[in-house]
N, C-alpha and C. Protein backbone atom coordinates (compact mmCIF):
# COMPACT_ATOMS: atom_id res chain seq x y z
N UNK A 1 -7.86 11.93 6.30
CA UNK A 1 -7.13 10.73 5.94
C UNK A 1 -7.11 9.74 7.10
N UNK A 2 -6.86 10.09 8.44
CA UNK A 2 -6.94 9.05 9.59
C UNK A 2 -8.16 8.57 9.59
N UNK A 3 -9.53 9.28 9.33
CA UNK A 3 -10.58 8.83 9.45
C UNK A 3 -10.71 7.40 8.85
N UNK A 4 -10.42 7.90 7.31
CA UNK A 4 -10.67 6.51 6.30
C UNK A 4 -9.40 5.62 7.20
N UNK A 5 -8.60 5.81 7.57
CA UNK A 5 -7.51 4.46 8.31
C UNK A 5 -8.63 3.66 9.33
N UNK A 6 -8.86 4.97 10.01
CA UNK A 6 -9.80 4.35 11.06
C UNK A 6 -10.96 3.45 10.46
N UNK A 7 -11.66 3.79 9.86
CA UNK A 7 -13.23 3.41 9.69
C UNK A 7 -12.81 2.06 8.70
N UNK A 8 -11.54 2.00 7.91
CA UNK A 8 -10.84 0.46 7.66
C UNK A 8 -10.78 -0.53 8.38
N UNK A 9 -9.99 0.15 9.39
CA UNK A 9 -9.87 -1.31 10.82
C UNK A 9 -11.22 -1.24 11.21
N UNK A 10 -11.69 -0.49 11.73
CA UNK A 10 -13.12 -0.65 12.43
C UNK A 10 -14.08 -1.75 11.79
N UNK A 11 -13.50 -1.78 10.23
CA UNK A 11 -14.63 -2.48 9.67
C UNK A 11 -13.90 -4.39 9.51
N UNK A 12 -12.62 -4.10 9.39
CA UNK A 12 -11.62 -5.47 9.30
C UNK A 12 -11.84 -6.04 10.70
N UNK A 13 -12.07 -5.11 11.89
CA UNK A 13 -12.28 -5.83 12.86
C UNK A 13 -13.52 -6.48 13.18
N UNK A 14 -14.58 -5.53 13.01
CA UNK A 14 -16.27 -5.70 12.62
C UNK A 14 -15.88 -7.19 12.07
N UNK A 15 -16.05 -7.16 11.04
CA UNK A 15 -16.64 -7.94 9.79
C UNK A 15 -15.42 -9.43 10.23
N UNK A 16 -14.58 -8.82 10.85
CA UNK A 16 -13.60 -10.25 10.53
C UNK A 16 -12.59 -10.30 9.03
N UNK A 17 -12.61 -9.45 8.52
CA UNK A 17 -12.06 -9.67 7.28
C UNK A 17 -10.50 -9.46 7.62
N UNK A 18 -9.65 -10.03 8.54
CA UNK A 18 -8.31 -9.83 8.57
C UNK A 18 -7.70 -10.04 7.51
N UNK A 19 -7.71 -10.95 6.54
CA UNK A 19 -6.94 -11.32 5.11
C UNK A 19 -6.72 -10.45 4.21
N UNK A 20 -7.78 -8.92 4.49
CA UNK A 20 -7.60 -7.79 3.59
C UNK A 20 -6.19 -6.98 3.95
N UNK A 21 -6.13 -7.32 5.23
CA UNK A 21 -4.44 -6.41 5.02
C UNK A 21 -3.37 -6.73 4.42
N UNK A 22 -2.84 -7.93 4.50
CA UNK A 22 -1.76 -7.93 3.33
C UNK A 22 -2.17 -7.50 2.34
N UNK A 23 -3.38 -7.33 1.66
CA UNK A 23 -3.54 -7.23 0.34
C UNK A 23 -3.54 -5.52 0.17
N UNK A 24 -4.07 -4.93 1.27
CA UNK A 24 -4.08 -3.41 1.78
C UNK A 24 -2.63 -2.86 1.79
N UNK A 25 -1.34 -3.71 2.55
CA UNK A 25 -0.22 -3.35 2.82
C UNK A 25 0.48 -3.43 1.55
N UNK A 26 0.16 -4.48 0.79
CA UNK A 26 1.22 -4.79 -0.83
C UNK A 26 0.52 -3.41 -1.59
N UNK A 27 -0.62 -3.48 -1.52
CA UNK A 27 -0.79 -2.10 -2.40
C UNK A 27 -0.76 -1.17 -2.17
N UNK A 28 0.10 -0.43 -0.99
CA UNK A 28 0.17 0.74 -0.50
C UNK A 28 1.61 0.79 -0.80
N UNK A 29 1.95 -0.77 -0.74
CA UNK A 29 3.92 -0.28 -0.49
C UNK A 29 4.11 -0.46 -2.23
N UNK A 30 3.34 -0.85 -3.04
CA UNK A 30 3.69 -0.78 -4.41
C UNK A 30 3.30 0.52 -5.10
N UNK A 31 2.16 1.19 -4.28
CA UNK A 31 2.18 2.73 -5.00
C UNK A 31 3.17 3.68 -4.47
N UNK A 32 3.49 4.15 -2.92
CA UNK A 32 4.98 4.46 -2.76
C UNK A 32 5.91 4.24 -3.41
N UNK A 33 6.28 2.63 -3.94
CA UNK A 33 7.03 2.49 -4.95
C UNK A 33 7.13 3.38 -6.01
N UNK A 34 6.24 3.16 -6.60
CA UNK A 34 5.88 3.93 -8.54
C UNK A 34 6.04 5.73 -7.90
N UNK A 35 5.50 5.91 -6.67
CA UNK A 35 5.47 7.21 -6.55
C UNK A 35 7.04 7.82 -6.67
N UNK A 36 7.14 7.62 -6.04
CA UNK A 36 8.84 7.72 -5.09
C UNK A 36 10.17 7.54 -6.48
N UNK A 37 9.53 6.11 -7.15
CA UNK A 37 10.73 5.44 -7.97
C UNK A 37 10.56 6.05 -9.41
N UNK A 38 9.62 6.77 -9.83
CA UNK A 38 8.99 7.13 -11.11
C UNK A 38 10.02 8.53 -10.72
N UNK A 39 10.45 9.62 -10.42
CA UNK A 39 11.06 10.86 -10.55
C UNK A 39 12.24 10.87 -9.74
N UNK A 40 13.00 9.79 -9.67
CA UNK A 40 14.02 9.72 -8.71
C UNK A 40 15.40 9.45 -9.62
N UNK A 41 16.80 8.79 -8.79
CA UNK A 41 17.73 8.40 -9.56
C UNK A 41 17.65 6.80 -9.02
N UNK A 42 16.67 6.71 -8.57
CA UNK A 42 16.93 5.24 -7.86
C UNK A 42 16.05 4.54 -9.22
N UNK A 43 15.02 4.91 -10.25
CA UNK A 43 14.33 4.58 -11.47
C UNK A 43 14.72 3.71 -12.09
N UNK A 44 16.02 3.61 -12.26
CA UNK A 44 16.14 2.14 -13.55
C UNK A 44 16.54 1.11 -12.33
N UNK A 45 16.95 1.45 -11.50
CA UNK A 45 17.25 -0.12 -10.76
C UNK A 45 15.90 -0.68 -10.56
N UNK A 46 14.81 0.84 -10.34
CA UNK A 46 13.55 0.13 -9.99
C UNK A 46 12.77 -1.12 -10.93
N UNK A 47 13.08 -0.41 -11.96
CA UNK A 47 12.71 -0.49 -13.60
C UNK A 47 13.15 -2.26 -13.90
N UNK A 48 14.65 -2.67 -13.49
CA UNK A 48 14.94 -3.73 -13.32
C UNK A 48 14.35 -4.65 -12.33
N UNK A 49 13.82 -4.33 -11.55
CA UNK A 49 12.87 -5.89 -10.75
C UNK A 49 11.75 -6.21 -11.72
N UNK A 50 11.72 -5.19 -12.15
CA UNK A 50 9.84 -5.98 -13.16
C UNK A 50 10.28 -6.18 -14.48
């Protein structure tokens, strides 16, 4: 798993593509979300933002 972290930046730095991380960070913190908020008691408040 560090590898693929690594060989990400390596390539955002390479290539120049900095603009991919926000888009990297929103979709990491929105699947934690669903993960986390889908079997919890915290679920319907979640349920209420969307």
């Amino acid at each position: 798993m560090i590898d693929v972290i690594k060989e990400l930046l390596l390539f955002m730095r390479e290539r120049k593509k900095f603009w991919l991380a926000p888009i990297i960070i929103v979709l990491l913190l929105m699947g934690l979300l669903i993960v986390f908020g889908g079997g919890s008691a915290v679920a319907p408040f979640i349920y209420t933002l969307f």
